[in-house]
Protein backbone atom coordinates (compact mmCIF):
# COMPACT_ATOMS: atom_id res chain seq x y z
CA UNK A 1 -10.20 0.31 -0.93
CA UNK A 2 -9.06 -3.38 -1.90
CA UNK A 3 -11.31 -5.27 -3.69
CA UNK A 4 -10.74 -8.91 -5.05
CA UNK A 5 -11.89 -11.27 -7.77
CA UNK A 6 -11.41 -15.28 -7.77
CA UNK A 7 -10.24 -17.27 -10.47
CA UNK A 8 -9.72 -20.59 -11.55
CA UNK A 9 -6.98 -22.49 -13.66
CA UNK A 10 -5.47 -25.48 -14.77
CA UNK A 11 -2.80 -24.14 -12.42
CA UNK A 12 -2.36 -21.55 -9.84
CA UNK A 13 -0.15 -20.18 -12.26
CA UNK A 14 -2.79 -20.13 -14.97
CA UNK A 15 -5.39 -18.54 -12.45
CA UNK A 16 -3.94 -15.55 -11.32
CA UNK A 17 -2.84 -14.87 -15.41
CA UNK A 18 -6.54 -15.22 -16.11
CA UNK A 19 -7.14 -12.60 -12.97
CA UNK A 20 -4.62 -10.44 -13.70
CA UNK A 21 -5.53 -10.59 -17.66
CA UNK A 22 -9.50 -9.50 -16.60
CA UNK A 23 -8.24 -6.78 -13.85
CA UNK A 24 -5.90 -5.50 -16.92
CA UNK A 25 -3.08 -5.22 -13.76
CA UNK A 26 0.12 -6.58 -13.47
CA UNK A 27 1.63 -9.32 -11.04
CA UNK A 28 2.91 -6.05 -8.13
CA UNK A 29 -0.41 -4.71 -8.41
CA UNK A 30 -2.30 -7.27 -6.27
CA UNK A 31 -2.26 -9.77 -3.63
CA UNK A 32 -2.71 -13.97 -4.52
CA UNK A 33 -4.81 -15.75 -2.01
CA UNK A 34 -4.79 -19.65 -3.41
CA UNK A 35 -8.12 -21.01 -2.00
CA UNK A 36 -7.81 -24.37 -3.58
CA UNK A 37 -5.26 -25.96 -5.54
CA UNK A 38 -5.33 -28.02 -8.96
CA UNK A 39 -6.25 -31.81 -8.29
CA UNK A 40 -4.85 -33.67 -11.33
CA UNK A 41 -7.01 -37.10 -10.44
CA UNK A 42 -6.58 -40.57 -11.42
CA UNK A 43 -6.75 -40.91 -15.13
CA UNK A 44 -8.46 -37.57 -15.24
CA UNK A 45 -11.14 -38.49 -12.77
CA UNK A 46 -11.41 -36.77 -9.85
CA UNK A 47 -9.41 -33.71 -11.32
CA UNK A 48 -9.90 -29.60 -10.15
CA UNK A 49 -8.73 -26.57 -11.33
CA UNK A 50 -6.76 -23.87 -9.11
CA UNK A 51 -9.03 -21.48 -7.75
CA UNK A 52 -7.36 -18.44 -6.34
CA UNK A 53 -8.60 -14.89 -4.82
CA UNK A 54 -6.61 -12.03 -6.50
CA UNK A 55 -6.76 -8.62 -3.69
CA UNK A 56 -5.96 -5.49 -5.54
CA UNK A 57 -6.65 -1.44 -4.56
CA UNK A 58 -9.07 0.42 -6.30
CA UNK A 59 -6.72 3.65 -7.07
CA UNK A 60 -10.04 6.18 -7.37
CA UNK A 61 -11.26 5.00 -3.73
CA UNK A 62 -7.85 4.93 -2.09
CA UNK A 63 -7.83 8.52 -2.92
CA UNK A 64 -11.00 9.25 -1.25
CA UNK A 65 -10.35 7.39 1.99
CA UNK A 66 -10.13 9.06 5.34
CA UNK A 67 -8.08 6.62 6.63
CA UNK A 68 -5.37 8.36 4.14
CA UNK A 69 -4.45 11.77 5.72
CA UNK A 70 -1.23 11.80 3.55
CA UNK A 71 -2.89 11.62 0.79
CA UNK A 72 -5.93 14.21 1.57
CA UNK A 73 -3.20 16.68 2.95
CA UNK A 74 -1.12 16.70 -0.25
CA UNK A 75 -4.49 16.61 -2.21
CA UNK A 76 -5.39 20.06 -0.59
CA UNK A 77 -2.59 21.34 -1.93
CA UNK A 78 -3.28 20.57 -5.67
CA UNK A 79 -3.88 23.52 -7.78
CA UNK A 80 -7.28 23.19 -8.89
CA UNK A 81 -6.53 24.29 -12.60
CA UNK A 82 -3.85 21.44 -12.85
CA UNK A 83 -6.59 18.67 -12.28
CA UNK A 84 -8.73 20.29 -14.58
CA UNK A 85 -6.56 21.02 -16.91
CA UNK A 86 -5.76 17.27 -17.25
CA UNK A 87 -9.32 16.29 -16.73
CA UNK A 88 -9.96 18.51 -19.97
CA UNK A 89 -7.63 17.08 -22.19
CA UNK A 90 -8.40 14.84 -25.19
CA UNK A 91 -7.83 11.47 -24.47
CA UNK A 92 -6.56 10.24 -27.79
CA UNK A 93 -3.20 8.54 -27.53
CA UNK A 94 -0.98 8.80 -29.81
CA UNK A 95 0.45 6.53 -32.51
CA UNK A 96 3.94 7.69 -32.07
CA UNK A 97 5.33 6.30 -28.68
CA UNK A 98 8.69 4.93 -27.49
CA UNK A 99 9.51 2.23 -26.47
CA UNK A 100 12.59 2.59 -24.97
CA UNK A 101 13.36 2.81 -20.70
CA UNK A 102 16.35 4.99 -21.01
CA UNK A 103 14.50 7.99 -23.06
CA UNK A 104 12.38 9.58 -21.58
CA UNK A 105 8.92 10.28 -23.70
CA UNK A 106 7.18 12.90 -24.70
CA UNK A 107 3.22 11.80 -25.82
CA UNK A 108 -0.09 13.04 -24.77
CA UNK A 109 -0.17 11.41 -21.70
CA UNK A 110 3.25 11.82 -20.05
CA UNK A 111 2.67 15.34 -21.00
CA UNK A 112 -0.44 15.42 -18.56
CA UNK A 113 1.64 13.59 -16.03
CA UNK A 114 4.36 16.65 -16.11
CA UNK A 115 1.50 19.41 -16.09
CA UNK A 116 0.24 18.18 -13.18
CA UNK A 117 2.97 17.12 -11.27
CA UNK A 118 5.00 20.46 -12.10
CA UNK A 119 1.84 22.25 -10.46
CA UNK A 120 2.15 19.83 -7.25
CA UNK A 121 6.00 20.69 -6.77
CA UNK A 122 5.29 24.18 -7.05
CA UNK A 123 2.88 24.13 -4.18
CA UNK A 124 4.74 21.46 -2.38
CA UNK A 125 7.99 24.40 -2.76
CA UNK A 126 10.02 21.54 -4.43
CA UNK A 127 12.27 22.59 -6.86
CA UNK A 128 12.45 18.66 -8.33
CA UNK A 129 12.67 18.00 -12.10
CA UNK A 130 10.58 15.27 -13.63
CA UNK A 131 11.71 13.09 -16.38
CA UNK A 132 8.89 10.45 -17.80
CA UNK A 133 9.74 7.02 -18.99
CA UNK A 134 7.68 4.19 -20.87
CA UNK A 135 9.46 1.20 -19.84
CA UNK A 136 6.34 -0.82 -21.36
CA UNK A 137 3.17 -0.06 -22.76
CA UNK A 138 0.50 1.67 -20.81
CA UNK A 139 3.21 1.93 -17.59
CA UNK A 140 4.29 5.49 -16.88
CA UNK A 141 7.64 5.68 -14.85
CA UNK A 142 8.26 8.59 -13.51
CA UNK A 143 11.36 10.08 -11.64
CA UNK A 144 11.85 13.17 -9.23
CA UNK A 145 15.04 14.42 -9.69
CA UNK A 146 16.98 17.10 -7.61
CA UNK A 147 19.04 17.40 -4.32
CA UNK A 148 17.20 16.90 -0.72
CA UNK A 149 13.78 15.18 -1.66
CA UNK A 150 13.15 13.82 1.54
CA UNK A 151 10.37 15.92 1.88
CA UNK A 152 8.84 14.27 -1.30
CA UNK A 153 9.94 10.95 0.08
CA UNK A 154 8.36 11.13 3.54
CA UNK A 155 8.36 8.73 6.54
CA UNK A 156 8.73 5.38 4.79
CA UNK A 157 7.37 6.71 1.25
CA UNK A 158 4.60 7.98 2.56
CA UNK A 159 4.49 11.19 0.79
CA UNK A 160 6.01 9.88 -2.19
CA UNK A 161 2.84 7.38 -2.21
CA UNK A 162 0.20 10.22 -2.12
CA UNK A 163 1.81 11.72 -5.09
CA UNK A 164 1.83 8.21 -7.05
CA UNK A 165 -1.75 8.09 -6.06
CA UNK A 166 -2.77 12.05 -6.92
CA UNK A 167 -1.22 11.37 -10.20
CA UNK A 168 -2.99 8.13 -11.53
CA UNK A 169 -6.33 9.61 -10.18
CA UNK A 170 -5.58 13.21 -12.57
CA UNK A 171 -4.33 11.37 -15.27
CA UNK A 172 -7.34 8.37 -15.21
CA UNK A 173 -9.90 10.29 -14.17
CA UNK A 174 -12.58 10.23 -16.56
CA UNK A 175 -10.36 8.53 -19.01
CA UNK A 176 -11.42 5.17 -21.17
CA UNK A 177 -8.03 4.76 -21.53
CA UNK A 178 -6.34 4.14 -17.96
CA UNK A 179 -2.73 3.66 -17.61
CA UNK A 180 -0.12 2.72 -14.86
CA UNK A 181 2.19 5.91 -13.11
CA UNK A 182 5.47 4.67 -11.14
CA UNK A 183 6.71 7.66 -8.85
CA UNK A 184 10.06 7.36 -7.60
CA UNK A 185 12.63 9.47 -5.89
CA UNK A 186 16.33 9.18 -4.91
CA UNK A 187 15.44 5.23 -6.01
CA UNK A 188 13.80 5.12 -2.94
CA UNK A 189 11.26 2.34 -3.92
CA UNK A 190 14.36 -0.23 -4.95
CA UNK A 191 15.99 0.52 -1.97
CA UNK A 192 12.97 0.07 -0.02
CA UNK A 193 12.05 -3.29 -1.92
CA UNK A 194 15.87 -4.79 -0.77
CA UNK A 195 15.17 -3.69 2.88
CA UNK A 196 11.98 -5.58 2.53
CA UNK A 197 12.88 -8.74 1.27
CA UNK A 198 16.09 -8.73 3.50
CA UNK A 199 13.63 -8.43 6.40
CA UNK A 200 11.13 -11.21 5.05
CA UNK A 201 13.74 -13.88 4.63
CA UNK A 202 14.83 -12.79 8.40
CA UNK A 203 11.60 -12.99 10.06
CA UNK A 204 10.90 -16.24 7.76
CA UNK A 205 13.90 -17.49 9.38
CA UNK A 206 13.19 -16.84 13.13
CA UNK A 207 9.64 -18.59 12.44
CA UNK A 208 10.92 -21.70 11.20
CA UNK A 209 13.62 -21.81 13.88
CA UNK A 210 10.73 -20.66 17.05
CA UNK A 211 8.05 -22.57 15.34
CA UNK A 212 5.65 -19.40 16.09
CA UNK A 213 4.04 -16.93 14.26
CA UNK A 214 5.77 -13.31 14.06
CA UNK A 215 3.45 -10.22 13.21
CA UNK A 216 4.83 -7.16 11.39
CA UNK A 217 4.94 -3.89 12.29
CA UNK A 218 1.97 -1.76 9.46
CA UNK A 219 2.79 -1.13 6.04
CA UNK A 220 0.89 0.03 2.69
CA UNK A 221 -0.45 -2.48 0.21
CA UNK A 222 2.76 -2.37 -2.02
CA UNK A 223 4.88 -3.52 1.07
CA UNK A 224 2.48 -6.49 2.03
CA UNK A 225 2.72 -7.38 -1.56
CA UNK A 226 6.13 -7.36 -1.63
CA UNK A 227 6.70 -9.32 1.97
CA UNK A 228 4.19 -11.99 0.44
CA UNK A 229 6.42 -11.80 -2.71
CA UNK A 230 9.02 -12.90 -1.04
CA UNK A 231 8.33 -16.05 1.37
CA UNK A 232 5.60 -17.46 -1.13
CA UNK A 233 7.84 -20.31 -1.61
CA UNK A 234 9.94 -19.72 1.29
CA UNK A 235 9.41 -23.62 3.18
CA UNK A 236 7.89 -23.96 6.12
CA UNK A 237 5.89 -20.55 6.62
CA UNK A 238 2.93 -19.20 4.84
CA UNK A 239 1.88 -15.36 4.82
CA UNK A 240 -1.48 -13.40 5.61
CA UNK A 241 -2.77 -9.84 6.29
CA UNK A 242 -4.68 -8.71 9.02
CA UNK A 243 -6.39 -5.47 10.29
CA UNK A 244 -7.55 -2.28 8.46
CA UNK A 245 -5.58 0.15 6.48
CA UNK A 246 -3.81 1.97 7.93
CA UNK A 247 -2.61 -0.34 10.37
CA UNK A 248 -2.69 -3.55 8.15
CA UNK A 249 0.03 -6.01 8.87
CA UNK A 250 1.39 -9.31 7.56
CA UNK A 251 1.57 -12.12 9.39
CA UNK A 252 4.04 -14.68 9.06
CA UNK A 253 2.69 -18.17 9.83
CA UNK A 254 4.26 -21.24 10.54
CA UNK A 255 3.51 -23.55 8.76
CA UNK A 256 4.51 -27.82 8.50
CA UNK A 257 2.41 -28.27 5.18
CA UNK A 258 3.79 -26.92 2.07
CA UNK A 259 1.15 -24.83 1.18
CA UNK A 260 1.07 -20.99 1.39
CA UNK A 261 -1.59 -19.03 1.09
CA UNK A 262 -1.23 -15.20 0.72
CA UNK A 263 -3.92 -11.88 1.31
């Protein structure tokens, strides 16, 4: 389920750092709607802050949505002792953590990201290894390693989203703590991310040149976020989302003001 919270600044900068700082999320995590930007005034008369609408998804509801059969369908298939297994472990982190992106780590909660996981491969009949990484603290990357993940991939990440989603709800669940779990495969999500910009900057291109709106085919949060990404400063267009998951779209508007606003 997306939710949202709105924010003011000296800046639009400023205001979604505030937002994200509150939310405890990071910039890819959410959506920036700016509903009014800063007025600077005469003299300091007449002067407004940035007030912008941060959209983000609730990872605990997005699990429980019907409008999210790849996730229910791989949830079924969760051993029930893995989830409670991680549900019953102590939640103390500990002291000793690395740091590092190319070593993979080995603290409490990675090791409750590999206990579950390693039960969802088995009853997913992968055969995939999974190597945990703490590129930054409280952000989990994990990678699926082995030959012929497609499966685990899915139609456009599909799949590969249900598991990211499975695993922050075992691992958060319950927990005061809450952290961030990447899932990748077969660098599927860079790849992806390319394909999506690449695309952005093309439809971006055809607006401008048509002077007309162009509508997207559906895509997941992440890939909204990631179109918006893109053509927030692109001249000349601004961005928006429409419709209900699953069939949410962006919208590229066009635009002869300079500002952009984003959803």
């Amino acid at each position: 389920m997306m939710k949202f919270i709105e924010m003011t600044g000296k800046n639009e900068d400023e205001a979604v750092a505030n937002a994200l700082r509150q939310l405890g999320l990071d910039r890819d995590d959410v959506s920036v709607e700016i509903i009014e930007r800063a007025k600077s005034g005469f003299l300091g008369i007449g002067s407004s802050p940035a007030r912008v609408r941060v959209s983000y998804e609730a990872p605990d509801e997005v699990v429980e949505k019907e409008s999210a059969p790849v996730v229910e369908k791989a949830k079924e298939k969760v051993p029930a002792t893995a989830v409670e297994k991680t549900a019953a472990v102590e939640r103390k982190e500990s002291s000793a953590v690395s740091k590092t992106s190319d070593e993979q780590v080995h603290d409490e909660k990675s090791e409750q990201i590999r206990t579950f996981l390693k039960g969802l491969m088995e009853h997913m009949d992968s055969k995939a290894d999974i190597e945990v990484y703490l590129p930054e603290e409280d952000h989990y990357k994990v990678l699926l390693v082995g030959d012929h993940l497609g499966q685990l991939i899915g139609r456009r990440g599909e799949t590969l989203d249900a598991i990211q989603q499975l695993a922050n709800y075992a691992v958060n669940h319950g927990a005061e703590h809450r952290v961030r779990i990447h899932v990748d495969a077969e660098n599927y999500r860079a790849k992806r991310e390319q394909t999506l910009e690449a695309l952005a900057n093309k439809v971006a291109g055809k607006v401008v040149r048509l002077r007309r709106n162009v509508t997207l085919e559906p895509m997941n949060a992440y890939e909204r976020h990631v179109i918006h990404s893109a053509l927030q400063d692109y001249p000349g267009v601004s961005t928006a989302s429409i419709g209900t998951e699953p069939n949410r779209r962006v919208v590229v508007h066009y635009e002869r003001s300079a500002n952009s606003r984003n959803s």
